[in-house]
C-alpha atoms as a PDB file:
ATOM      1  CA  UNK A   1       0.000   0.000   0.000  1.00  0.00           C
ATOM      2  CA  UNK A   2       1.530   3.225  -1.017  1.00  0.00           C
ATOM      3  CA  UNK A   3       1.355   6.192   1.421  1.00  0.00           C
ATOM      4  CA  UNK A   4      -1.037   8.397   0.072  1.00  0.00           C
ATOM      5  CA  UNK A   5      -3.693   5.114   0.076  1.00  0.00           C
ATOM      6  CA  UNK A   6      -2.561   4.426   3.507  1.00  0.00           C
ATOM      7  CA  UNK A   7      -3.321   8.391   4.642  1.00  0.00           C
ATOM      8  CA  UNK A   8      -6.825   7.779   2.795  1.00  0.00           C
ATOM      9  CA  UNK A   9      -7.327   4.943   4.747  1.00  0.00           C
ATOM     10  CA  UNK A  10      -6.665   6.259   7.820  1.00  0.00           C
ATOM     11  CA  UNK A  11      -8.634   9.441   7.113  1.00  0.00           C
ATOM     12  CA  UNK A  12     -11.606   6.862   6.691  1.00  0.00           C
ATOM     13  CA  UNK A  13     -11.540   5.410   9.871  1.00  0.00           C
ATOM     14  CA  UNK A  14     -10.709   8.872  11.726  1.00  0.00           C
ATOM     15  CA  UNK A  15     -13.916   9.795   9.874  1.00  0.00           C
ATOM     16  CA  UNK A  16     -15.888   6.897  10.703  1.00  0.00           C
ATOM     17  CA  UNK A  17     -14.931   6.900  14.213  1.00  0.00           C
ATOM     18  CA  UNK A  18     -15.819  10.883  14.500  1.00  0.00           C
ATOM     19  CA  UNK A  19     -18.943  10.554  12.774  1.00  0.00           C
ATOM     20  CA  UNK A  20     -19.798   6.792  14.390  1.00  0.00           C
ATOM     21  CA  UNK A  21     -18.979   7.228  18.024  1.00  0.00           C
ATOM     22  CA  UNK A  22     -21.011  10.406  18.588  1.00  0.00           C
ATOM     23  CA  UNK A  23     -24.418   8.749  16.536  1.00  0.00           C
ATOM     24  CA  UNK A  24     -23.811   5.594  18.820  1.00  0.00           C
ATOM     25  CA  UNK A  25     -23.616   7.887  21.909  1.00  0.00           C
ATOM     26  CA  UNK A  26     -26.323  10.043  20.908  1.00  0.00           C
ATOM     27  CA  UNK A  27     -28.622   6.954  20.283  1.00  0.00           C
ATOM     28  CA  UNK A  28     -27.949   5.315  23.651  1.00  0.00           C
ATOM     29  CA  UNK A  29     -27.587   8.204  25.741  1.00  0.00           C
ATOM     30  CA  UNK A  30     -31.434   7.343  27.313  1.00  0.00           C
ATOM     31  CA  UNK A  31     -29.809   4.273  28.908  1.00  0.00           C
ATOM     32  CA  UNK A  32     -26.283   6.047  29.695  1.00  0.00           C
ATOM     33  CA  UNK A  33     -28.909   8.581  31.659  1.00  0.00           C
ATOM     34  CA  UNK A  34     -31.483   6.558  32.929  1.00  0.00           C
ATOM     35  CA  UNK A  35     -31.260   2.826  34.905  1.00  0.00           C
ATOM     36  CA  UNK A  36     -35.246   2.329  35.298  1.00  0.00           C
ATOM     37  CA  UNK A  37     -36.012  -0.038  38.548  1.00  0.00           C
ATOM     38  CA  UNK A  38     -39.249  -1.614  38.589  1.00  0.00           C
ATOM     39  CA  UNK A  39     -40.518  -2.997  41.633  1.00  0.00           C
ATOM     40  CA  UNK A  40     -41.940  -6.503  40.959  1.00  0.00           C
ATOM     41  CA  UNK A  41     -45.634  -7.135  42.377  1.00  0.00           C
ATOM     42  CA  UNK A  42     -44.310  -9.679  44.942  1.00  0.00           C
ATOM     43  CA  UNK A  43     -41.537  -7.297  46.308  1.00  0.00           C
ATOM     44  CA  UNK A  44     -44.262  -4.180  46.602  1.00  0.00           C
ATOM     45  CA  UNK A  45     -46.527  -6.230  48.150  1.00  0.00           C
ATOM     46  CA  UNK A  46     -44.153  -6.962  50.907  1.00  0.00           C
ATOM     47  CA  UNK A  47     -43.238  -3.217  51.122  1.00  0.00           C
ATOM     48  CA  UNK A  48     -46.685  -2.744  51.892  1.00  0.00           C
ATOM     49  CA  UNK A  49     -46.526  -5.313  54.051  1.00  0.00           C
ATOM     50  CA  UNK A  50     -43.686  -4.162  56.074  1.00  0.00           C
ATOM     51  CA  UNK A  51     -44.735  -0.603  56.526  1.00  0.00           C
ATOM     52  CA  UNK A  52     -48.594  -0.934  57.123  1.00  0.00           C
ATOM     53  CA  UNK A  53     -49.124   2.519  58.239  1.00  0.00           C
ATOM     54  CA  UNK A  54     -47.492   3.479  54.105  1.00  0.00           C
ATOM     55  CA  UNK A  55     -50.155   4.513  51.711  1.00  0.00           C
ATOM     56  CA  UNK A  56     -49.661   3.861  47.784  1.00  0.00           C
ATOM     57  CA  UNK A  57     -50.729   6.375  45.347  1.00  0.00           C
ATOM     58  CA  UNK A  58     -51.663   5.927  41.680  1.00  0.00           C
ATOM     59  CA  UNK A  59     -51.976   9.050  40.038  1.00  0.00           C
ATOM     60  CA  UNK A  60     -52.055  10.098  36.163  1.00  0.00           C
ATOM     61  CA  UNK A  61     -49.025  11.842  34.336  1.00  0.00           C
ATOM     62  CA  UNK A  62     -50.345  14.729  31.701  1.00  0.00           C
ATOM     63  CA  UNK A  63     -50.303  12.102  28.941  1.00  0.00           C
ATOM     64  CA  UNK A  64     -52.241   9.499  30.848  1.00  0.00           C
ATOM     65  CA  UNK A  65     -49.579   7.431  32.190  1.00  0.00           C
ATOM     66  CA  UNK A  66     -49.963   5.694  35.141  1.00  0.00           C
ATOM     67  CA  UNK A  67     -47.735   6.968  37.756  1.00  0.00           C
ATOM     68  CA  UNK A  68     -46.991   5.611  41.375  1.00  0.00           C
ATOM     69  CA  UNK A  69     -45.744   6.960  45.091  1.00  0.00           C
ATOM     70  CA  UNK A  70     -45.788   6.087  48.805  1.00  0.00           C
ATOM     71  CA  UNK A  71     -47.445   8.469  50.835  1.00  0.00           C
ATOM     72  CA  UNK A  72     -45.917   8.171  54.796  1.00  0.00           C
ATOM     73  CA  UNK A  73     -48.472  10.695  56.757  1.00  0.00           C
ATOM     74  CA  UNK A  74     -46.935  12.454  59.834  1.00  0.00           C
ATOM     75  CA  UNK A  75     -47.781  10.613  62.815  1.00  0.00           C
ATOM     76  CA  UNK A  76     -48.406  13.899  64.912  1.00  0.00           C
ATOM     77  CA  UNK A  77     -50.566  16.313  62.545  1.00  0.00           C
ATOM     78  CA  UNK A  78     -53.036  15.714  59.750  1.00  0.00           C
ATOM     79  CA  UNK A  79     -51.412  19.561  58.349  1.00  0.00           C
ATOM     80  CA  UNK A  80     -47.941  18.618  58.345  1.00  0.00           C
ATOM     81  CA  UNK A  81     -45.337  19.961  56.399  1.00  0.00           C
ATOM     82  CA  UNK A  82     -44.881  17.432  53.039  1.00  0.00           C
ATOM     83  CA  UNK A  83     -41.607  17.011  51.278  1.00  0.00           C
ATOM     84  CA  UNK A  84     -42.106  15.399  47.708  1.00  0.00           C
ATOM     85  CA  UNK A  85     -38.968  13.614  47.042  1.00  0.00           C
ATOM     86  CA  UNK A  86     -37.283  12.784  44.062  1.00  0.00           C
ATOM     87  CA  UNK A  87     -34.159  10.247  43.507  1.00  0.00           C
ATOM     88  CA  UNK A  88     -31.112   8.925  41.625  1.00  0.00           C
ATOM     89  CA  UNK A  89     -31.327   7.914  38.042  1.00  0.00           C
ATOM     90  CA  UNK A  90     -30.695   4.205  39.644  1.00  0.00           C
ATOM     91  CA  UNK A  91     -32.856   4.641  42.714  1.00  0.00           C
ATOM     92  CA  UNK A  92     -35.974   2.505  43.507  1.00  0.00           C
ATOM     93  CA  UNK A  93     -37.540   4.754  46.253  1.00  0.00           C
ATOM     94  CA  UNK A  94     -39.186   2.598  49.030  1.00  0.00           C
ATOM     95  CA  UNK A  95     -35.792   1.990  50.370  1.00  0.00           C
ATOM     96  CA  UNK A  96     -35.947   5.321  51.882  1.00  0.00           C
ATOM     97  CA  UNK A  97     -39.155   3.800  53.386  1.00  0.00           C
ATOM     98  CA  UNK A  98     -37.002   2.873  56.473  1.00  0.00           C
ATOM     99  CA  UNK A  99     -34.860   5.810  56.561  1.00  0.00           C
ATOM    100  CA  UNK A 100     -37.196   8.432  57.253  1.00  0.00           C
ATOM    101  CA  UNK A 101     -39.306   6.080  59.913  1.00  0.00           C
ATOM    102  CA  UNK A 102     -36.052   5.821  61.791  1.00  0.00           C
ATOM    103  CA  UNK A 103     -35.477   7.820  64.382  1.00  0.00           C
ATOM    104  CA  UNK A 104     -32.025   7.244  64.506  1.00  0.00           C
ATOM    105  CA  UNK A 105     -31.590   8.189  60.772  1.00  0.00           C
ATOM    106  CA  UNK A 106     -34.447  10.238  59.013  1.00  0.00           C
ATOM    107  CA  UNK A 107     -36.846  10.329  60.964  1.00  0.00           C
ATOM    108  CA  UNK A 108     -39.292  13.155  60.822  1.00  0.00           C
ATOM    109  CA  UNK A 109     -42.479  12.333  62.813  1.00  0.00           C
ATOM    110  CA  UNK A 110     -43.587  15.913  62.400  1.00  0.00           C
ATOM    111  CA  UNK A 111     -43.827  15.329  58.360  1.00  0.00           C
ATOM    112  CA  UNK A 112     -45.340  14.094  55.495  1.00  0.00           C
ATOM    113  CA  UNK A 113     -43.492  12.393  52.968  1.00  0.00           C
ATOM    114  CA  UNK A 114     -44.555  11.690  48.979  1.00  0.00           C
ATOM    115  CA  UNK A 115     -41.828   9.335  47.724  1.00  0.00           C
ATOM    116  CA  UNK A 116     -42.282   9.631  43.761  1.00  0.00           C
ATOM    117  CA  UNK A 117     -41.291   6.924  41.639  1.00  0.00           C
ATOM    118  CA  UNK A 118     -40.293   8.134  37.755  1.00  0.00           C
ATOM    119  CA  UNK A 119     -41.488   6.339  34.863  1.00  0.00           C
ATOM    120  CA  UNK A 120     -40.621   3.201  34.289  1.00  0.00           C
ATOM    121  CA  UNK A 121     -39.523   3.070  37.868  1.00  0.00           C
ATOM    122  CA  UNK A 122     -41.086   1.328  40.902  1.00  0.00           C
ATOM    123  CA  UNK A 123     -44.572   0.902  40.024  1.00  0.00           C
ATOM    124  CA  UNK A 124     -45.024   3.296  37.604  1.00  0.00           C
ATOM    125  CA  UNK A 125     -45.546   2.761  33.771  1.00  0.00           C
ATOM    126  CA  UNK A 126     -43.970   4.113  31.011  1.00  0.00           C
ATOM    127  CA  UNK A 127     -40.396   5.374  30.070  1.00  0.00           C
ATOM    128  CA  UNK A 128     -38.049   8.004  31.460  1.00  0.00           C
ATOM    129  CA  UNK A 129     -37.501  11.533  29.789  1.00  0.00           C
ATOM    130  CA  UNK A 130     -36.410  14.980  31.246  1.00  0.00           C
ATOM    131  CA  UNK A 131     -39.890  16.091  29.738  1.00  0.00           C
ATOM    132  CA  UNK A 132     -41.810  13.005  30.753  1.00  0.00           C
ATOM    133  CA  UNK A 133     -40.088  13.561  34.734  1.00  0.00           C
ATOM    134  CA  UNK A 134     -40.429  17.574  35.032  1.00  0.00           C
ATOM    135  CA  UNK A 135     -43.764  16.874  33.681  1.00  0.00           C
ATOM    136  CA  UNK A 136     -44.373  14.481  36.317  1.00  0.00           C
ATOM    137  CA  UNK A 137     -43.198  16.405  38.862  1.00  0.00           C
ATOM    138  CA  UNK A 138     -45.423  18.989  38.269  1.00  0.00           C
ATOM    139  CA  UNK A 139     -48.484  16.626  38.487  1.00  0.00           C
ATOM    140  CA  UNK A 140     -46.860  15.261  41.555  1.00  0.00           C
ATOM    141  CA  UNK A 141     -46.949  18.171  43.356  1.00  0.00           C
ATOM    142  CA  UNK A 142     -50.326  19.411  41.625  1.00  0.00           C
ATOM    143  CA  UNK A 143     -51.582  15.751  43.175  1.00  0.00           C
ATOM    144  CA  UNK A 144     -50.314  16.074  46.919  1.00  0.00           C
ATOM    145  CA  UNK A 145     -51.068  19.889  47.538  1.00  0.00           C
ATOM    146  CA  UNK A 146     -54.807  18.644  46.970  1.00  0.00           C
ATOM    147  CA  UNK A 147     -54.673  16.377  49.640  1.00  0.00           C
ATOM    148  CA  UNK A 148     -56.319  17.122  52.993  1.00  0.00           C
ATOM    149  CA  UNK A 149     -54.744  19.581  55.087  1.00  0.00           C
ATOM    150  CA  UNK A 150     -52.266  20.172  52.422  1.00  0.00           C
ATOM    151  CA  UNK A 151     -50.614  22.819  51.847  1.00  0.00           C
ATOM    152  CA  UNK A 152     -48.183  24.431  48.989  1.00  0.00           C
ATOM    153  CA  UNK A 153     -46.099  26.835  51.583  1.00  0.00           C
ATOM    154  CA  UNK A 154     -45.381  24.374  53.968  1.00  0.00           C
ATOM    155  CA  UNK A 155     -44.672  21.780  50.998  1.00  0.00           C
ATOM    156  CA  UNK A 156     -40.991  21.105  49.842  1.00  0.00           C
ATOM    157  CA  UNK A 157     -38.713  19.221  47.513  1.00  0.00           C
ATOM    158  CA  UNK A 158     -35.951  17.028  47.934  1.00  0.00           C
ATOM    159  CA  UNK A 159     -33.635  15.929  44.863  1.00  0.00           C
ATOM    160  CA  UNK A 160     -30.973  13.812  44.770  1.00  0.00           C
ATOM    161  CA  UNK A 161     -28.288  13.242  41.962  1.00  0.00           C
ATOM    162  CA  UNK A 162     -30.817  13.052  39.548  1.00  0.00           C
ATOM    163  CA  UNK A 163     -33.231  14.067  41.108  1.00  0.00           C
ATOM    164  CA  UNK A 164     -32.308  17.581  41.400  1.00  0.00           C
ATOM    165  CA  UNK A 165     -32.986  18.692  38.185  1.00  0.00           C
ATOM    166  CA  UNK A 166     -36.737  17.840  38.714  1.00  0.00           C
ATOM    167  CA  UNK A 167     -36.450  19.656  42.189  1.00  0.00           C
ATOM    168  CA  UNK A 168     -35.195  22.585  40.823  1.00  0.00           C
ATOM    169  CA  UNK A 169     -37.859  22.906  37.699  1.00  0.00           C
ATOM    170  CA  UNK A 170     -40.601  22.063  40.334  1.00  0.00           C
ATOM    171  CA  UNK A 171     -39.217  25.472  42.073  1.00  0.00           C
ATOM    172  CA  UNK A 172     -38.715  27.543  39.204  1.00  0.00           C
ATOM    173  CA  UNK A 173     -42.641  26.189  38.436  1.00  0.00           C
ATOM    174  CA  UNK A 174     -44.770  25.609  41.804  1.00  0.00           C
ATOM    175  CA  UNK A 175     -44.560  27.571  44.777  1.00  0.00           C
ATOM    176  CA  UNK A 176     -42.586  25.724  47.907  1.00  0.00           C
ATOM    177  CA  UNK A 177     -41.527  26.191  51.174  1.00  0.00           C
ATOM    178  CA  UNK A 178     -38.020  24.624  50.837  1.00  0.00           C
ATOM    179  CA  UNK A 179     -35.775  22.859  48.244  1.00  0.00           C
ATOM    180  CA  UNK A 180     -33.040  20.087  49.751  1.00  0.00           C
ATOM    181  CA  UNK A 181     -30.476  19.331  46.874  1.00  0.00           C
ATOM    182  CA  UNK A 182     -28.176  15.910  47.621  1.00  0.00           C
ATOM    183  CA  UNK A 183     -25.288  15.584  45.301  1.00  0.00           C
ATOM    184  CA  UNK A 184     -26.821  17.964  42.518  1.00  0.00           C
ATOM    185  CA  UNK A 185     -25.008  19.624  39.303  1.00  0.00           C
ATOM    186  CA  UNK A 186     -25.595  22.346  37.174  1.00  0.00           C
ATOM    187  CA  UNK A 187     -26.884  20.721  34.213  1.00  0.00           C
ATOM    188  CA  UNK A 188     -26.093  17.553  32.206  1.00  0.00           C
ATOM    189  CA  UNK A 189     -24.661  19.309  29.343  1.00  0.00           C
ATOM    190  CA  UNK A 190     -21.807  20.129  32.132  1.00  0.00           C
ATOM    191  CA  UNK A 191     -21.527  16.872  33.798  1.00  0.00           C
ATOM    192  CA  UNK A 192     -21.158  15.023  30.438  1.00  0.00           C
ATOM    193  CA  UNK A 193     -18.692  17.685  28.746  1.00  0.00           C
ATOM    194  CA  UNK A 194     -16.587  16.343  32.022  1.00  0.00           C
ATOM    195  CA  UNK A 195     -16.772  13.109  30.752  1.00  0.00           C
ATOM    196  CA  UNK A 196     -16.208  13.352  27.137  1.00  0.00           C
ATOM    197  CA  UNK A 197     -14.329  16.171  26.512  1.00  0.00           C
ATOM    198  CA  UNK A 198     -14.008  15.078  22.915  1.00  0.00           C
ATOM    199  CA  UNK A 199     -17.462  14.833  22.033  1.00  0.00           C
ATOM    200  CA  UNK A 200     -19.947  17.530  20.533  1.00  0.00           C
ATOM    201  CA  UNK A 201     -22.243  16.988  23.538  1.00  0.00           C
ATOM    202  CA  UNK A 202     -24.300  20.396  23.740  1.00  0.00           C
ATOM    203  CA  UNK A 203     -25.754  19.346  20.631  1.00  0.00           C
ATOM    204  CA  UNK A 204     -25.950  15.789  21.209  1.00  0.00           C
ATOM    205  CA  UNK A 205     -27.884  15.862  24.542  1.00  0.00           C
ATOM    206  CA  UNK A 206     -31.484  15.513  24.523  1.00  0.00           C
ATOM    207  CA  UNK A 207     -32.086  15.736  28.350  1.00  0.00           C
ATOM    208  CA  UNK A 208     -29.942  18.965  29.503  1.00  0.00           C
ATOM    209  CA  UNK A 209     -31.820  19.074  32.809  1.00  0.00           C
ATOM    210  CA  UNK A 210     -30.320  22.976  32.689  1.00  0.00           C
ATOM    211  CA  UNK A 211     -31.024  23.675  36.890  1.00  0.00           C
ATOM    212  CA  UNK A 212     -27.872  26.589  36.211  1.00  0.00           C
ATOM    213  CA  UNK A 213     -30.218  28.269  33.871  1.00  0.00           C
ATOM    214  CA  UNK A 214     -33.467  28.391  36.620  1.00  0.00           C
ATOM    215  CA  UNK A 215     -31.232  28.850  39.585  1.00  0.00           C
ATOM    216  CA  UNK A 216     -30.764  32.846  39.828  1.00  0.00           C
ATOM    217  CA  UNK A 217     -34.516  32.897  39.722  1.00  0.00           C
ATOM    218  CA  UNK A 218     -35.124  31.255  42.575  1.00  0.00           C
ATOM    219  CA  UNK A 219     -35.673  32.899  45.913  1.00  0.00           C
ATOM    220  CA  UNK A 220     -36.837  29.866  47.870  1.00  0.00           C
ATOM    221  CA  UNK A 221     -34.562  28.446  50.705  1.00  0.00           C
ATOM    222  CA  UNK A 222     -31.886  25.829  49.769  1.00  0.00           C
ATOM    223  CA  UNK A 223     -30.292  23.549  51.509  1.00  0.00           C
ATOM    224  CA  UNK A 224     -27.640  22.086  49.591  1.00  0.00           C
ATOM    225  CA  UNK A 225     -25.482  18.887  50.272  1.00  0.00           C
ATOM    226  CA  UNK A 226     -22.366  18.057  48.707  1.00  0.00           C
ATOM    227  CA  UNK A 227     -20.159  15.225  49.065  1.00  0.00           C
ATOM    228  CA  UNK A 228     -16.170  16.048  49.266  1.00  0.00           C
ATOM    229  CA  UNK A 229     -15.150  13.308  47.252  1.00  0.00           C
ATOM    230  CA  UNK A 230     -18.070  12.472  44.863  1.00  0.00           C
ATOM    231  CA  UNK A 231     -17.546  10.035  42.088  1.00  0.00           C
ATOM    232  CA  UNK A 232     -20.185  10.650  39.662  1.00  0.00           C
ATOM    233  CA  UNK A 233     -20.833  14.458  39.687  1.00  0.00           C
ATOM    234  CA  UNK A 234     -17.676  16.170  40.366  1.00  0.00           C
ATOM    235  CA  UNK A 235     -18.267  18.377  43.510  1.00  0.00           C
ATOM    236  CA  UNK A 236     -17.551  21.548  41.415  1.00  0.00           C
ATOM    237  CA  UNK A 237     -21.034  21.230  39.586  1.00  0.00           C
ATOM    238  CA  UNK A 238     -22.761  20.838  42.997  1.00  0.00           C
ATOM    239  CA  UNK A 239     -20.729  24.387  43.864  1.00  0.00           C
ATOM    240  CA  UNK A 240     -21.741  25.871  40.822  1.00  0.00           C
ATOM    241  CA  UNK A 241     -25.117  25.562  41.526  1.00  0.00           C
ATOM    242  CA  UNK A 242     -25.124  26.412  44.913  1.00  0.00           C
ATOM    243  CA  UNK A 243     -23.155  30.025  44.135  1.00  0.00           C
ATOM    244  CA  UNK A 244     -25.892  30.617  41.032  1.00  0.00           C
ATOM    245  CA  UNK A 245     -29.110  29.563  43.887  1.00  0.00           C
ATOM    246  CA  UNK A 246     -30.787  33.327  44.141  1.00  0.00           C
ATOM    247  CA  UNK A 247     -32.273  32.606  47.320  1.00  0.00           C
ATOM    248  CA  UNK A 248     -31.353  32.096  50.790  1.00  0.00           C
ATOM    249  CA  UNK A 249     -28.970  28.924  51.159  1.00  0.00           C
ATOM    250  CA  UNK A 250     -27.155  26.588  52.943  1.00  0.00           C
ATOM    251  CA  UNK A 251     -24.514  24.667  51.938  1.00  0.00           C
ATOM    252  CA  UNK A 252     -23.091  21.083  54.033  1.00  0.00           C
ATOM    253  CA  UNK A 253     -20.295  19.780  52.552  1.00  0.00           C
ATOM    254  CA  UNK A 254     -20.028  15.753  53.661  1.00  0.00           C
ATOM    255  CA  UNK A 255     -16.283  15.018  54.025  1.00  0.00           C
ATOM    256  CA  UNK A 256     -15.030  11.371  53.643  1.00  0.00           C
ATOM    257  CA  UNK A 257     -18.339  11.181  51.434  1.00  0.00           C
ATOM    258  CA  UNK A 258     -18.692   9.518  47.564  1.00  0.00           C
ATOM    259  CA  UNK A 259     -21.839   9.804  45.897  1.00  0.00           C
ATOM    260  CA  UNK A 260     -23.752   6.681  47.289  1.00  0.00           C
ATOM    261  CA  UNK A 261     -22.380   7.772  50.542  1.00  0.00           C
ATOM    262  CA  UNK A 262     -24.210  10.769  51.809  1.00  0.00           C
ATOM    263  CA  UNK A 263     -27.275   9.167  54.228  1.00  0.00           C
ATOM    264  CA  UNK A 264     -24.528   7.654  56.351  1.00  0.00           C
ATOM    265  CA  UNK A 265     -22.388  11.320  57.058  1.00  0.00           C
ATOM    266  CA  UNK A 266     -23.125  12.426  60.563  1.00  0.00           C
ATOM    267  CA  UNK A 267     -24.771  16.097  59.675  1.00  0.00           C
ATOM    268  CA  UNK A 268     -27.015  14.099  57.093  1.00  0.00           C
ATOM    269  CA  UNK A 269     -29.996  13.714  58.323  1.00  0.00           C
ATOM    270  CA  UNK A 270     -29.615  16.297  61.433  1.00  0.00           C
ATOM    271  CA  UNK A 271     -29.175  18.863  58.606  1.00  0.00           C
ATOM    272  CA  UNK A 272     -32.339  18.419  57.190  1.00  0.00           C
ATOM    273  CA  UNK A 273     -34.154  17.814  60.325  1.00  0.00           C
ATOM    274  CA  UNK A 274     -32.751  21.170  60.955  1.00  0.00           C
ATOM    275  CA  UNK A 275     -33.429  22.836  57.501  1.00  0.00           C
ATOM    276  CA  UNK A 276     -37.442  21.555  57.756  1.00  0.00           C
ATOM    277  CA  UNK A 277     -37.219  23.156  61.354  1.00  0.00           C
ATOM    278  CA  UNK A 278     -36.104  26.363  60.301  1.00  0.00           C
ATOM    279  CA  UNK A 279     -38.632  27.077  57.414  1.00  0.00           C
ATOM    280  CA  UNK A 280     -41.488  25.646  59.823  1.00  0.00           C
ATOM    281  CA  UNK A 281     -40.446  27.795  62.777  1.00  0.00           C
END
C-alpha cells in the first residue's frame, strides 16, 4: 500500500470513528442517563406489608400514564409539612421507606413524605424523559397539595443526583416552602462535557436538565449537600449551583463522602431535620 492510500485509509476510519462514536452515543444516551427499577408485584406487596401505616398512590401523568408513590403521613398532625422527594437515576424509592421512619436516621415524625417513583420506575408505567419527569413532577406536586390539610407553603422538595434537576424545575414552576439538593449539578450538558471532553455533547444531549439556567430565579430556601469526594458528579457542579441559587442557602459539605455515601455522614440527616425546622419555625 503506497502512502497516500494508507493516509486515505486512515482518514476513513478517523472519519468513521468521529462521525460513528457520537451517533452511537447520541442513540444510547437514554440508557447512559437513565437505569429504570421496577418494583416486581411480589416485592411491593411486601413493602406494603412491612410498613402498614405506608399509603400507595396511583396518580395520572399529563399524557395518561400511570404513575406511582408512597405516601408516609406524619404521625403527629393531619397539616404537616410534606416534602415530595425525588431520587437517583438508579434509585428505587421505598428503600428510603425505612430511613425516614427511623429515628435514629431520618426520621421526621412531624412530616409528610410523597416518595415519587419516575417512569418506568417502581410501580409506575412508562419510560423516562427529562420532559416526561419535570412533567411528572409537576403533576406530583399538583396531586399532593390537593390532599387534605395540604398545603403548597409548607410543601418542599428534595432531589438527589438526579433528582435535582426535577427539584429545581418544580421550584422555578410551583410555589414551595423549601428545596433540599443531595449531590446535585448544574446541568447535564456540564456533567457530560466532564466526561467526554471530545465529544460535541451540547448538541448531542437531549435531556440537559439545565437547573444553572433556573437557579438565579429562585428565591426559595436551599439547603444544599455536597459530598467532598463524589464520584459521579464532580463536587464543582454541585458548587456551581449552589453560588448561582438566588435565594437564601445553605450549603453542608459531607467530608469522607462519595456519591452513594451521603445518608450515612453524621450532619445528614440532622441537617435536614434542621433545615425543615427552620422554614417551619
Amino acid at each position: 500500500m503506497s502512502a497516500d492510500s494508507a493516509l486515505v485509509s486512515l482518514a476513513k476510519i478517523a472519519a468513521g470513528v468521529a462521525i460513528g462514536l457520537p451517533l452511537i452515543l447520541y442513540l444510547a444516551q437514554d440508557r447512559l442517563i437513565f437505569y429504570p427499577q421496577a418494583l416486581t408485584d411480589a416485592r411491593r406487596a411486601d413493602v406494603a406489608k412491612r410498613f402498614p401505616a405506608v399509603e400507595e398512590v396511583f396518580l395520572s401523568g399529563a399524557d395518561g400514564t400511570r404513575l406511582h408513590a408512597w405516601l408516609v403521613k406524619s404521625s403527629i398532625s393531619d397539616s404537616a409539612p410534606l416534602v415530595l422527594y425525588f431520587g437517583g437515576n438508579a434509585e428505587e424509592v421505598s428503600w428510603m421507606l425505612e430511613a425516614i421512619g427511623d429515628p435514629r436516621r431520618g426520621g421526621t415524625p412531624g412530616v409528610s413524605w410523597l416518595l415519587a417513583d419516575y417512569r418506568g420506575y417502581g410501580a409506575s408505567e412508562g419510560s423516562p424523559s427529562e420532559a416526561a419527569l419535570l412533567a411528572d413532577g409537576l403533576a406530583l406536586y399538583d396531586y399532593a397539595t390537593r390532599l387534605p390539610g395540604m398545603d403548597a407553603r409548607r410543601t418542599y422538595a428534595f432531589g438527589r443526583s438526579l433528582g435535582s434537576g426535577v427539584a429545581v424545575h418544580l421550584a422555578a414552576k410551583r410555589t414551595l416552602a423549601g428545596v433540599i439538593l443531595v449531590t446535585p449539578f448544574d446541568s447535564l450538558v456540564s456533567v457530560a462535557k466532564h466526561y467526554y471532553p471530545y465529544l460535541p455533547v451540547n448538541w448531542m444531549l437531549k435531556h440537559r436538565f439545565e437547573s444553572i439556567s433556573r437557579a438565579p430565579q429562585l428565591r426559595v430556601p436551599l439547603l444544599c449537600f455536597i459530598a467532598e469526594h463524589d464520584d459521579v458528579i464532580p463536587p464543582a457542579h454541585a458548587e456551581r449551583l449552589f453560588v448561582a441559587w438566588g435565594g437564601a442557602k445553605r450549603r453542608i459539605l459531607l467530608r469522607q463522602s462519595r456519591h452513594n455515601e451521603t445518608d450515612g455522614a453524621d450532619s445528614f440527616w440532622p441537617g435536614i431535620r434542621e433545615f425543615l425546622g427552620e422554614s417551619r419555625a
